[in-house]
PDB file of N, CA and C in Angstrom:
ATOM      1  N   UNK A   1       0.844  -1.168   0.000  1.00  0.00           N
ATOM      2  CA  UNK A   1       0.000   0.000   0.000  1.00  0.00           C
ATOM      3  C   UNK A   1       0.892   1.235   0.000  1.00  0.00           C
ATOM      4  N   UNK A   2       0.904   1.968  -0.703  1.00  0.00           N
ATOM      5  CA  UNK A   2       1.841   3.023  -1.496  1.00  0.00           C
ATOM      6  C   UNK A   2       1.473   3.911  -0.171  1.00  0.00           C
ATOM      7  N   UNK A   3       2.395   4.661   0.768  1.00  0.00           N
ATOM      8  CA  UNK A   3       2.430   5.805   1.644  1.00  0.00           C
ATOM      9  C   UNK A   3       1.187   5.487   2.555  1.00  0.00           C
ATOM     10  N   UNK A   4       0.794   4.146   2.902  1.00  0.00           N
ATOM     11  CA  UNK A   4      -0.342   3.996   3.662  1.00  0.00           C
ATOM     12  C   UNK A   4      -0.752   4.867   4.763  1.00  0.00           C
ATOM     13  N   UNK A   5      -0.329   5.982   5.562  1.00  0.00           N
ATOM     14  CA  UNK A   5      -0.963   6.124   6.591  1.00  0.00           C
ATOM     15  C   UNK A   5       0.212   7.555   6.579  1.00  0.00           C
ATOM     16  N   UNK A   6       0.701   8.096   6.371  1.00  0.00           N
ATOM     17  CA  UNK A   6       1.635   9.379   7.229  1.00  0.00           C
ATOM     18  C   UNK A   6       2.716   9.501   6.105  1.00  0.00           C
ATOM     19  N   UNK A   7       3.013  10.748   6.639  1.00  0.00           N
ATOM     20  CA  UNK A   7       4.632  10.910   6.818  1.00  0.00           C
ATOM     21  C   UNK A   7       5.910  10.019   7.196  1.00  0.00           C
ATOM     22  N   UNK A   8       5.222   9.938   8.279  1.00  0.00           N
ATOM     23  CA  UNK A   8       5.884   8.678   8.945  1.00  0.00           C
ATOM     24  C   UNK A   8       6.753   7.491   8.087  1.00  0.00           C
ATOM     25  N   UNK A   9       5.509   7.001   6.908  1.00  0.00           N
ATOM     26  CA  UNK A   9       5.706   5.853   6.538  1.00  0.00           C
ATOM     27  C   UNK A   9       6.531   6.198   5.152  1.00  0.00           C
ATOM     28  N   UNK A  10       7.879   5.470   4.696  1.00  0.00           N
ATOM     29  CA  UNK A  10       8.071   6.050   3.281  1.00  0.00           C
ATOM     30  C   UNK A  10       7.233   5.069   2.441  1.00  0.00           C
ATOM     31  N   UNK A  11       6.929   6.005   1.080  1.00  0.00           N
ATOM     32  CA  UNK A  11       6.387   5.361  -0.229  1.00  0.00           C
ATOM     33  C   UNK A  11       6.925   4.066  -0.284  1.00  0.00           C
ATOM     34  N   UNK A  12       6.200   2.905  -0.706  1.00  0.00           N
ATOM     35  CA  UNK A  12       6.472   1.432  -0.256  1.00  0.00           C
ATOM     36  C   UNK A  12       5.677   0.850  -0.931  1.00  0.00           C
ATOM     37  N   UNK A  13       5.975  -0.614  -1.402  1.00  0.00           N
ATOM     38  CA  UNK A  13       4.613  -1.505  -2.006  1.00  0.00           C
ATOM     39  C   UNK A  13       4.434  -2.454  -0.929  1.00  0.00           C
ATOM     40  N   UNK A  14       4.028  -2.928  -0.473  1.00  0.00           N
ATOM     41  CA  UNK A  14       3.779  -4.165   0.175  1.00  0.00           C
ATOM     42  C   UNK A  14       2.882  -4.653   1.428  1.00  0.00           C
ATOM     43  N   UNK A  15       2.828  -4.471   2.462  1.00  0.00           N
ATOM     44  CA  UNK A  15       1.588  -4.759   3.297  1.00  0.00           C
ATOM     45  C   UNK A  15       2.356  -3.904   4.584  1.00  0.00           C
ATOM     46  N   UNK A  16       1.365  -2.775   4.827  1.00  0.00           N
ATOM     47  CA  UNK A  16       1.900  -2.049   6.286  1.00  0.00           C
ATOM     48  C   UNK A  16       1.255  -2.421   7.690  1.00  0.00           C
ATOM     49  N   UNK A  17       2.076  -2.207   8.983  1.00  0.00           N
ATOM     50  CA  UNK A  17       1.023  -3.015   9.717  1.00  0.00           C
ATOM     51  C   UNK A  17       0.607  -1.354  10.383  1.00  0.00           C
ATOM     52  N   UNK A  18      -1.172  -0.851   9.953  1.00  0.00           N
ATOM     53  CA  UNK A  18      -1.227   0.171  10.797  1.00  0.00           C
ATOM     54  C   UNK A  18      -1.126   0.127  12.277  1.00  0.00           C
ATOM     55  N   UNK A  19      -1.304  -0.940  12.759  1.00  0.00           N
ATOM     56  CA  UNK A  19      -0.848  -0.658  14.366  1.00  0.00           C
ATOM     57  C   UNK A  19       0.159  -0.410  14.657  1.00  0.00           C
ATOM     58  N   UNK A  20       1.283  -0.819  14.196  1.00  0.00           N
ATOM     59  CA  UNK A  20       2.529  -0.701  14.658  1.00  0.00           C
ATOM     60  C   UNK A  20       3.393   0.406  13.771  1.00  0.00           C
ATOM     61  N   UNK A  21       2.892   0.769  12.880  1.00  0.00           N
ATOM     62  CA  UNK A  21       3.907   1.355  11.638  1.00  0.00           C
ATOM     63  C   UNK A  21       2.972   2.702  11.370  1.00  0.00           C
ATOM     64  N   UNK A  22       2.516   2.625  11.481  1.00  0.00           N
ATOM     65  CA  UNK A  22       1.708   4.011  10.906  1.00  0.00           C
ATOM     66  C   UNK A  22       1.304   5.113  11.865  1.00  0.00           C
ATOM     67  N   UNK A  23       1.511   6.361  11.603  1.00  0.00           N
ATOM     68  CA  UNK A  23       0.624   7.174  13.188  1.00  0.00           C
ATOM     69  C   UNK A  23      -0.094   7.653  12.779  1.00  0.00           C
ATOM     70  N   UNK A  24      -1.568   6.775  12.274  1.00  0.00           N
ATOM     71  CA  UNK A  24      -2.894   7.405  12.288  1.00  0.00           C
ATOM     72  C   UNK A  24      -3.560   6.348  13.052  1.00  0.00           C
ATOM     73  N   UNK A  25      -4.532   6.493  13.902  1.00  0.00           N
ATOM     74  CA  UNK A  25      -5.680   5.457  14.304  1.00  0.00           C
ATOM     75  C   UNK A  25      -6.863   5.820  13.771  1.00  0.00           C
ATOM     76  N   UNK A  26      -7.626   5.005  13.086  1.00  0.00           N
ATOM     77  CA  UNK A  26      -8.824   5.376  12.669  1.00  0.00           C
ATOM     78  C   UNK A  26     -10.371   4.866  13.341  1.00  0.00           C
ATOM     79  N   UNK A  27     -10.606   5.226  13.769  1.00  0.00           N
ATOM     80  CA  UNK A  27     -12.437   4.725  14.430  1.00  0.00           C
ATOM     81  C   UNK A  27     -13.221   4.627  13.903  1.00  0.00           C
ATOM     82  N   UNK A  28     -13.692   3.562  13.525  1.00  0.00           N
ATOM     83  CA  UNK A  28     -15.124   3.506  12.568  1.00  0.00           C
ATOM     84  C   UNK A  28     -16.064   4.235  13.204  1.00  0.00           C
ATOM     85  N   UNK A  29     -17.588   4.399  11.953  1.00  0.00           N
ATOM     86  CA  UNK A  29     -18.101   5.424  12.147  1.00  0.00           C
ATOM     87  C   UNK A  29     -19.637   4.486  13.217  1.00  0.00           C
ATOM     88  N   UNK A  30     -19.763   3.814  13.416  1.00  0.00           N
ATOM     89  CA  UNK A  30     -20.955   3.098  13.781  1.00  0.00           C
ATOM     90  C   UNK A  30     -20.706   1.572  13.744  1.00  0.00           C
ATOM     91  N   UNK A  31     -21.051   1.296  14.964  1.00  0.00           N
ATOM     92  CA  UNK A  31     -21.110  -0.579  15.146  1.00  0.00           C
ATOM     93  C   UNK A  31     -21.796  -1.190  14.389  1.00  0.00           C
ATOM     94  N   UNK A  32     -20.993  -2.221  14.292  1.00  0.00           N
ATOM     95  CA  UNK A  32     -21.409  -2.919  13.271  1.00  0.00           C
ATOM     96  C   UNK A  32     -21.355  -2.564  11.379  1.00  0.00           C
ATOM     97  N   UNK A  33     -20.426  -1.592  11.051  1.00  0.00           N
ATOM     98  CA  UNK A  33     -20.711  -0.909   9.640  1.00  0.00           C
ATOM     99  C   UNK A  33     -19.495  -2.174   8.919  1.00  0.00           C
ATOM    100  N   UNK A  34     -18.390  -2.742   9.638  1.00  0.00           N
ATOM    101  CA  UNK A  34     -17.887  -3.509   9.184  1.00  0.00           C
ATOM    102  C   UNK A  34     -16.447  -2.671   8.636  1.00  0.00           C
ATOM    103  N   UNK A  35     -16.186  -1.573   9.285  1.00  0.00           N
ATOM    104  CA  UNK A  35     -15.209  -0.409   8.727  1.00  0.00           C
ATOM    105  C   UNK A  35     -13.876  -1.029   8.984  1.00  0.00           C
ATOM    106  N   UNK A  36     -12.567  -1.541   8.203  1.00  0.00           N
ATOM    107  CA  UNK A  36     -11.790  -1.296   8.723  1.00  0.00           C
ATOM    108  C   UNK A  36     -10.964  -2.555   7.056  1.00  0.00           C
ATOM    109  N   UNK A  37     -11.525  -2.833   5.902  1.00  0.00           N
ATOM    110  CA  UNK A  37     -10.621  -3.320   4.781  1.00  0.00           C
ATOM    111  C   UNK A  37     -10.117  -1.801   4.089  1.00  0.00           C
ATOM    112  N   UNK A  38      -8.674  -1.987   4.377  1.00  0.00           N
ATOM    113  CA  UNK A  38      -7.548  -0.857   4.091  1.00  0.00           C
ATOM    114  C   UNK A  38      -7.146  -1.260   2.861  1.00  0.00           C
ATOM    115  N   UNK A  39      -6.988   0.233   1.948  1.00  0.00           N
ATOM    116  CA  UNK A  39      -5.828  -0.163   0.655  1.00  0.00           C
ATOM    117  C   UNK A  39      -5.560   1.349   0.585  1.00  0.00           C
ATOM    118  N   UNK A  40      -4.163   0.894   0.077  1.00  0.00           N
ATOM    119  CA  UNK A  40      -3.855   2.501   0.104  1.00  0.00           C
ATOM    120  C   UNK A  40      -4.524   3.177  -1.443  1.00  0.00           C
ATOM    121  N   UNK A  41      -3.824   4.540  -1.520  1.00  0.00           N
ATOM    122  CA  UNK A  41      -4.728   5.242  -2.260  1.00  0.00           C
ATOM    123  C   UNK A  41      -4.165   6.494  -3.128  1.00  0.00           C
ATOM    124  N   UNK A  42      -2.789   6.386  -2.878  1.00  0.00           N
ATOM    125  CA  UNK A  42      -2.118   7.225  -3.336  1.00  0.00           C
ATOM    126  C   UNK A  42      -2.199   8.707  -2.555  1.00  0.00           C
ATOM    127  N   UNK A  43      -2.208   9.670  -3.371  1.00  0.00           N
ATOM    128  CA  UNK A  43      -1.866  11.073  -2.804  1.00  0.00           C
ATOM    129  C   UNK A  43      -3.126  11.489  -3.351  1.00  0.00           C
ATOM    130  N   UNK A  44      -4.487  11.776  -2.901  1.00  0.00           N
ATOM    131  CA  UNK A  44      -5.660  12.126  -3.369  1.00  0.00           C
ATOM    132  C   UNK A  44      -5.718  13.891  -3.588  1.00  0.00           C
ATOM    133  N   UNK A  45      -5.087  14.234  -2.054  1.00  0.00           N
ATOM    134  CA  UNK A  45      -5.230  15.512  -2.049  1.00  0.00           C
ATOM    135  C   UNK A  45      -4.347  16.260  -2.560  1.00  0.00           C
ATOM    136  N   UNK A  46      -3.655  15.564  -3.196  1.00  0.00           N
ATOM    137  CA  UNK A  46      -2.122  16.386  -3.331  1.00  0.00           C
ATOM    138  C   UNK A  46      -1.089  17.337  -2.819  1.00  0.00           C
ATOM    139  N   UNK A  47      -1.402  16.680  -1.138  1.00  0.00           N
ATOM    140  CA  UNK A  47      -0.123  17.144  -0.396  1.00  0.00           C
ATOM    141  C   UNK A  47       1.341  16.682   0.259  1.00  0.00           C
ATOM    142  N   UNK A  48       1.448  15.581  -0.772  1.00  0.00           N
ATOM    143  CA  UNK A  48       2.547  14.928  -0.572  1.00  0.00           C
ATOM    144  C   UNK A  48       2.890  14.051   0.229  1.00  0.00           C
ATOM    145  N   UNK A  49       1.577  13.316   0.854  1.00  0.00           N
ATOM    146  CA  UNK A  49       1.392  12.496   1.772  1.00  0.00           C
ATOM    147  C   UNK A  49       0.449  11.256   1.582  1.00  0.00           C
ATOM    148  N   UNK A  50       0.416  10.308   1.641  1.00  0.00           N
ATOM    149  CA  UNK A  50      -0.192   8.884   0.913  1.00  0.00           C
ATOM    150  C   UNK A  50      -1.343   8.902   2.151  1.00  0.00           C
ATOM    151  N   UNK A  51      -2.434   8.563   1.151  1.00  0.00           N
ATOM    152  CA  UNK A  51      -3.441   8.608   1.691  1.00  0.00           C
ATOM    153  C   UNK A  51      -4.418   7.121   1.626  1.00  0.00           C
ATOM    154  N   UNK A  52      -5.579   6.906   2.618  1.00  0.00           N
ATOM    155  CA  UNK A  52      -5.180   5.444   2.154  1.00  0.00           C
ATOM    156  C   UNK A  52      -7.158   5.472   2.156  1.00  0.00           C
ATOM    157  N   UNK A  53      -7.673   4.189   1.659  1.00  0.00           N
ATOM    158  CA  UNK A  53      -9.423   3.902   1.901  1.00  0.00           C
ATOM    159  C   UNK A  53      -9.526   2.892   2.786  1.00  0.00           C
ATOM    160  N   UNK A  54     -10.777   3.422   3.332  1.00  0.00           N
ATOM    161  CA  UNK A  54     -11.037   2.538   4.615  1.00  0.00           C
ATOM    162  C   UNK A  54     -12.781   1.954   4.196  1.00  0.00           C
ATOM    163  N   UNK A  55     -12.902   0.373   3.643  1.00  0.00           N
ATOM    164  CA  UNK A  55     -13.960   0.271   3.530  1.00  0.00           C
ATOM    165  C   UNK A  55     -15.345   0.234   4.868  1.00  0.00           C
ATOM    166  N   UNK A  56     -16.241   0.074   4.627  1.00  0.00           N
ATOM    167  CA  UNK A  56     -17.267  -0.174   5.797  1.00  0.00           C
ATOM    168  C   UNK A  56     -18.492  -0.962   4.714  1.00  0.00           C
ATOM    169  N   UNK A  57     -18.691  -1.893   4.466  1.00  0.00           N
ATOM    170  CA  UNK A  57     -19.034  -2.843   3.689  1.00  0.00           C
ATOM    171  C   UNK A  57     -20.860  -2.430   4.128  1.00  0.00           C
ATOM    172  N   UNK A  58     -20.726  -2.729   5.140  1.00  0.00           N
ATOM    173  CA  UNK A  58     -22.299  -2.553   6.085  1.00  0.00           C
ATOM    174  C   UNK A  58     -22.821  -1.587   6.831  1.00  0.00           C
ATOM    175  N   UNK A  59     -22.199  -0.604   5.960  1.00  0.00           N
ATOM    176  CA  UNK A  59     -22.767   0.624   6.704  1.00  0.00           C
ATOM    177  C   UNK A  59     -24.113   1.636   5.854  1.00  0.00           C
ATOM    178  N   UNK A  60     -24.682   2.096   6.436  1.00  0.00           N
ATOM    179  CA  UNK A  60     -26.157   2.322   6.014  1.00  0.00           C
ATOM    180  C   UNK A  60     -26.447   3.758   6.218  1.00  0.00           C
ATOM    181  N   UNK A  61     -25.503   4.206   5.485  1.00  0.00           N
ATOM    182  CA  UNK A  61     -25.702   6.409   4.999  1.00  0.00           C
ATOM    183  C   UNK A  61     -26.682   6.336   3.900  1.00  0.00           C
ATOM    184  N   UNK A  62     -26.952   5.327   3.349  1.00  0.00           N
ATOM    185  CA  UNK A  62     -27.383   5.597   2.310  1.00  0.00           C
ATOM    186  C   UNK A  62     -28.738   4.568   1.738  1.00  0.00           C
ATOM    187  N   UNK A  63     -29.101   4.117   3.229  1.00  0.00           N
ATOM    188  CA  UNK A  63     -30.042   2.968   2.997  1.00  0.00           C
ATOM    189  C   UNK A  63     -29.226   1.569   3.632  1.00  0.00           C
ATOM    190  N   UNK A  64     -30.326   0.619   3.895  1.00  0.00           N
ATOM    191  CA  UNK A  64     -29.691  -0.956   4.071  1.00  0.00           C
ATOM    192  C   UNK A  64     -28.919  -1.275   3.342  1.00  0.00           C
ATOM    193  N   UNK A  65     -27.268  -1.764   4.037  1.00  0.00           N
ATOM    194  CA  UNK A  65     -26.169  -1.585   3.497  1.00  0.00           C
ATOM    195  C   UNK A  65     -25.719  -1.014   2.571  1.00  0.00           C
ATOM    196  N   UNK A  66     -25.944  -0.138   2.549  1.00  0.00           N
ATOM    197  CA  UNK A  66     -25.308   0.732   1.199  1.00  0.00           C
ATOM    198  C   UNK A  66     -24.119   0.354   1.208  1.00  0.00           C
ATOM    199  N   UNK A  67     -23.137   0.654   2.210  1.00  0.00           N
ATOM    200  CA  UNK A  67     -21.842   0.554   2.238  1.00  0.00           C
ATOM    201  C   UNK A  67     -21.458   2.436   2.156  1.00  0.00           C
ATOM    202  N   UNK A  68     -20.227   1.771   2.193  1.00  0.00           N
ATOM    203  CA  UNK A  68     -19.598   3.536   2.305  1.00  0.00           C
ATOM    204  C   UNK A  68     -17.958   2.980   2.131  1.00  0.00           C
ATOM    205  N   UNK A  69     -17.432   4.029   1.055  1.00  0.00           N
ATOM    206  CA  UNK A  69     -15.581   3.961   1.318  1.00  0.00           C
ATOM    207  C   UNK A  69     -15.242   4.867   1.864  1.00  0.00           C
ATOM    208  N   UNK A  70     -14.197   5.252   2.906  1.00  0.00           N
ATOM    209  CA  UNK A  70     -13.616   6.850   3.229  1.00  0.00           C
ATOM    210  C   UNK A  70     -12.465   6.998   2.748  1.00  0.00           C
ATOM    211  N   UNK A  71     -12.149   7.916   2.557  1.00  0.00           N
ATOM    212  CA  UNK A  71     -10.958   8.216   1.887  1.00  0.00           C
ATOM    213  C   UNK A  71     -10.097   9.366   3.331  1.00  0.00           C
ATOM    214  N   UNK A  72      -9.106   8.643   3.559  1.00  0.00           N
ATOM    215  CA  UNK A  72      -8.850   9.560   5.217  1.00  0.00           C
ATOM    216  C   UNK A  72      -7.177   9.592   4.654  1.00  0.00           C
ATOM    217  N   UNK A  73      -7.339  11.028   4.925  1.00  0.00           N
ATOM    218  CA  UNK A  73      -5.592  11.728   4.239  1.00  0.00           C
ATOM    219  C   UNK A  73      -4.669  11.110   5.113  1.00  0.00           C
ATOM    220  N   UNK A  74      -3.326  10.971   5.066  1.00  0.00           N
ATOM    221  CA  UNK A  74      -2.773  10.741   5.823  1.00  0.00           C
ATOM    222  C   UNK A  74      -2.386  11.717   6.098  1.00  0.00           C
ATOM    223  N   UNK A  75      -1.698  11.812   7.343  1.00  0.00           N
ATOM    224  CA  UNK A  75      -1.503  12.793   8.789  1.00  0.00           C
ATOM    225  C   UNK A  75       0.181  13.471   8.904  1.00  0.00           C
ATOM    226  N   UNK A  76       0.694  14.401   9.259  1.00  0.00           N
ATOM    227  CA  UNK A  76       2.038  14.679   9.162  1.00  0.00           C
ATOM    228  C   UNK A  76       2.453  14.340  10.309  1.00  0.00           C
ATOM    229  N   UNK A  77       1.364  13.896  11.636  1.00  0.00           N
ATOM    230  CA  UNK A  77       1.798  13.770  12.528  1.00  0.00           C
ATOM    231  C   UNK A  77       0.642  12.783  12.895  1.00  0.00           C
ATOM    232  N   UNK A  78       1.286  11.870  14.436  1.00  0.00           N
ATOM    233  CA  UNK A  78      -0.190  11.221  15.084  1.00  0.00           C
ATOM    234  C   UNK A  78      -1.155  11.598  15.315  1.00  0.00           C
ATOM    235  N   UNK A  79      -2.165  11.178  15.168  1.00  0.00           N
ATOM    236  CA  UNK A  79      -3.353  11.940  15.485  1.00  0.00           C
ATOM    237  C   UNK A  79      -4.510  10.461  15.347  1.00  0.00           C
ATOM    238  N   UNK A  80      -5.783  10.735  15.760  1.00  0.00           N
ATOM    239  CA  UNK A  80      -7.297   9.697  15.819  1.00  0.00           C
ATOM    240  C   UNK A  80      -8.297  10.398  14.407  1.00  0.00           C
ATOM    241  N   UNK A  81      -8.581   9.305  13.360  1.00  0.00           N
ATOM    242  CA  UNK A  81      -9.768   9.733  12.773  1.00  0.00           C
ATOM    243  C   UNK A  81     -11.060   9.312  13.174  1.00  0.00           C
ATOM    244  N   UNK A  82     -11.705  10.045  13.206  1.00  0.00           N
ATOM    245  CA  UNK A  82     -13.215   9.478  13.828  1.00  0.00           C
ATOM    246  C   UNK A  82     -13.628   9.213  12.585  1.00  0.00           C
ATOM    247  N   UNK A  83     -14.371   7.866  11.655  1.00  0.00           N
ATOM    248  CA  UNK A  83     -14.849   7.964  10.626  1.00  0.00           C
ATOM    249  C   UNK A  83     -16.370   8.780  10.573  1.00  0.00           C
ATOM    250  N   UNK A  84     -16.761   9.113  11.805  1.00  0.00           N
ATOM    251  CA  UNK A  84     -18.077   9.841  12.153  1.00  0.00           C
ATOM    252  C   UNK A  84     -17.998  10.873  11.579  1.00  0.00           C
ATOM    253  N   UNK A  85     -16.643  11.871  11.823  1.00  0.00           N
ATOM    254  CA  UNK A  85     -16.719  13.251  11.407  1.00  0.00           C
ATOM    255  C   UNK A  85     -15.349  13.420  11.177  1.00  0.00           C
ATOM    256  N   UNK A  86     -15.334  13.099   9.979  1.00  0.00           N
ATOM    257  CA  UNK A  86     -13.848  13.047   8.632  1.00  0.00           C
ATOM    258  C   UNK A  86     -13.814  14.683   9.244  1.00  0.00           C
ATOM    259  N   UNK A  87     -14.192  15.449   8.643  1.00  0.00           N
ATOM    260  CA  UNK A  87     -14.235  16.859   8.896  1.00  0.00           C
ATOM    261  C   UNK A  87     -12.982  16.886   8.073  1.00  0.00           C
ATOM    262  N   UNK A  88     -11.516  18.342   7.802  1.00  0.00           N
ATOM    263  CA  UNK A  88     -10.491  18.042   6.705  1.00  0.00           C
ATOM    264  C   UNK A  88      -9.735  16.961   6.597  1.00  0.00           C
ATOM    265  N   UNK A  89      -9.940  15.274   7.288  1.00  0.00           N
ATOM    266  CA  UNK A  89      -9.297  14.402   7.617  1.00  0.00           C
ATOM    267  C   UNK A  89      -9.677  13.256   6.649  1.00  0.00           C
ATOM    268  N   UNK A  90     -10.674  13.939   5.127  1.00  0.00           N
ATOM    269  CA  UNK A  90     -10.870  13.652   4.424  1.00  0.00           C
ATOM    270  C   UNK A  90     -12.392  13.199   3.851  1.00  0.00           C
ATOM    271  N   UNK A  91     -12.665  11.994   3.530  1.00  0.00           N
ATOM    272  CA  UNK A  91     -13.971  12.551   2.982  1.00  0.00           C
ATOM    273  C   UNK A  91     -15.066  10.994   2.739  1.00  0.00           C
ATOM    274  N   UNK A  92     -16.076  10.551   2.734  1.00  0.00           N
ATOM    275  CA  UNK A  92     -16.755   9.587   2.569  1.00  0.00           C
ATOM    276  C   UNK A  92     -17.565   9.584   1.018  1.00  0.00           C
ATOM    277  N   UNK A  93     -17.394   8.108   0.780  1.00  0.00           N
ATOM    278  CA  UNK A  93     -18.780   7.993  -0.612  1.00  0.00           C
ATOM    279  C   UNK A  93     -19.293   6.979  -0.186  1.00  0.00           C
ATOM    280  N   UNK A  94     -20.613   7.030  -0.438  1.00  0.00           N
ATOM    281  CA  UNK A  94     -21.997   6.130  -0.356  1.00  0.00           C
ATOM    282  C   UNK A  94     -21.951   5.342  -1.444  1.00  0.00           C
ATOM    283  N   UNK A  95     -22.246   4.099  -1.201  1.00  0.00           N
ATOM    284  CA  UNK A  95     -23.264   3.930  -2.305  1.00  0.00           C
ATOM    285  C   UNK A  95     -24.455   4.013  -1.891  1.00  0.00           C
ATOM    286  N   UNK A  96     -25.464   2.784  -2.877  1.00  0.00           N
ATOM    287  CA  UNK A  96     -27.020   2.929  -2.971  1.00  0.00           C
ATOM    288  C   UNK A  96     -27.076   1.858  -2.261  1.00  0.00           C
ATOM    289  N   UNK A  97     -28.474   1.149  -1.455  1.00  0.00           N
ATOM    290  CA  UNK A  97     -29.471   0.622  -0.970  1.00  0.00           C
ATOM    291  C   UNK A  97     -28.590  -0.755  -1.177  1.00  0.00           C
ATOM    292  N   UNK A  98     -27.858  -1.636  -1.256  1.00  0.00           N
ATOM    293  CA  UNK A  98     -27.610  -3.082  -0.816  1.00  0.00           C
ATOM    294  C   UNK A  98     -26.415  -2.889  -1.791  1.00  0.00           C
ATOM    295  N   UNK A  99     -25.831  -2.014  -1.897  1.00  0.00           N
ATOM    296  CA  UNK A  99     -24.651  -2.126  -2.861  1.00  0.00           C
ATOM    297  C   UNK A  99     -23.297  -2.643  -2.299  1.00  0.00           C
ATOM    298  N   UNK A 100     -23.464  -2.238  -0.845  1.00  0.00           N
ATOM    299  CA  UNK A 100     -21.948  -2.543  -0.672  1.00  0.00           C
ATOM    300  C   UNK A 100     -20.765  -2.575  -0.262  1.00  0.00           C
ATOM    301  N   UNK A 101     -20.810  -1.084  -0.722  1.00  0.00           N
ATOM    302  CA  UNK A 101     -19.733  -0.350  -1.279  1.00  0.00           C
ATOM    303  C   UNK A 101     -18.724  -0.213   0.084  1.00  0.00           C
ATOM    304  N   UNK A 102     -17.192  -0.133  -0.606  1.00  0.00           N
ATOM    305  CA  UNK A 102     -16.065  -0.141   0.452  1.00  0.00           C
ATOM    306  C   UNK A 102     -16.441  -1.988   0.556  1.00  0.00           C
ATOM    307  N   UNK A 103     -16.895  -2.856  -0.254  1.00  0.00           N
ATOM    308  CA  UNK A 103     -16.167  -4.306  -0.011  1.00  0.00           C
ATOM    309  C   UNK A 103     -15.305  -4.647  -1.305  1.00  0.00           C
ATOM    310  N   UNK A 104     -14.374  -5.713  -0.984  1.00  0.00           N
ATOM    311  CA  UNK A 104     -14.194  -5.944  -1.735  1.00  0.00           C
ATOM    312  C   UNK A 104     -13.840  -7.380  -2.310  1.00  0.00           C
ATOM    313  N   UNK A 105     -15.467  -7.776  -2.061  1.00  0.00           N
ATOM    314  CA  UNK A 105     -15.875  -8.936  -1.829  1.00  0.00           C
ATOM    315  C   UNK A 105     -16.406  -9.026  -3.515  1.00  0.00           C
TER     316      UNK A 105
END
């Protein structure tokens, strides 16, 4: 996963462990949404920092399971994302009514 999580981490291919290697923690947004299949994501925002998606397969913004992906910047420093309220810590997409979305099943 290319710059998975920070500064911290250099540009890399291969599997990062966010607990131990990365200084972002992320919190899903609601029990049970199923939040937490990671891939990185490149540099979305274009600030020179690898940014990564966080699926939630079963989460319901948008109807029974819609699903939802977030897209959560990575951080120059440690810090907690709440997936509740991305706020500039990046940003969520829905899908529709049993779609899914953020699996990648």
């Amino acid at each position: 996963m290319p710059g998975a999580a920070g500064a911290a981490l250099p540009q890399q291919s291969g599997t990062v462990d966010l607990l131990t290697q990365a200084n972002v923690r992320i919190d899903g947004a609601a029990a049970g949404n199923r939040a937490g299949q990671v891939a990185g994501a490149g540099d979305v925002n274009g600030d020179g920092v690898g940014d990564i998606l966080v699926g939630a397969a079963q989460a319901a913004n948008a109807g029974p399971n819609s699903g939802s992906a977030y897209v959560v910047f990575g951080q120059p420093s440690s810090t907690t994302v709440d997936l509740a309220s991305l706020g500039d810590h990046g940003f969520r997409i829905d899908g529709q009514q049993f779609d899914f979305a953020g699996s990648t099943l």
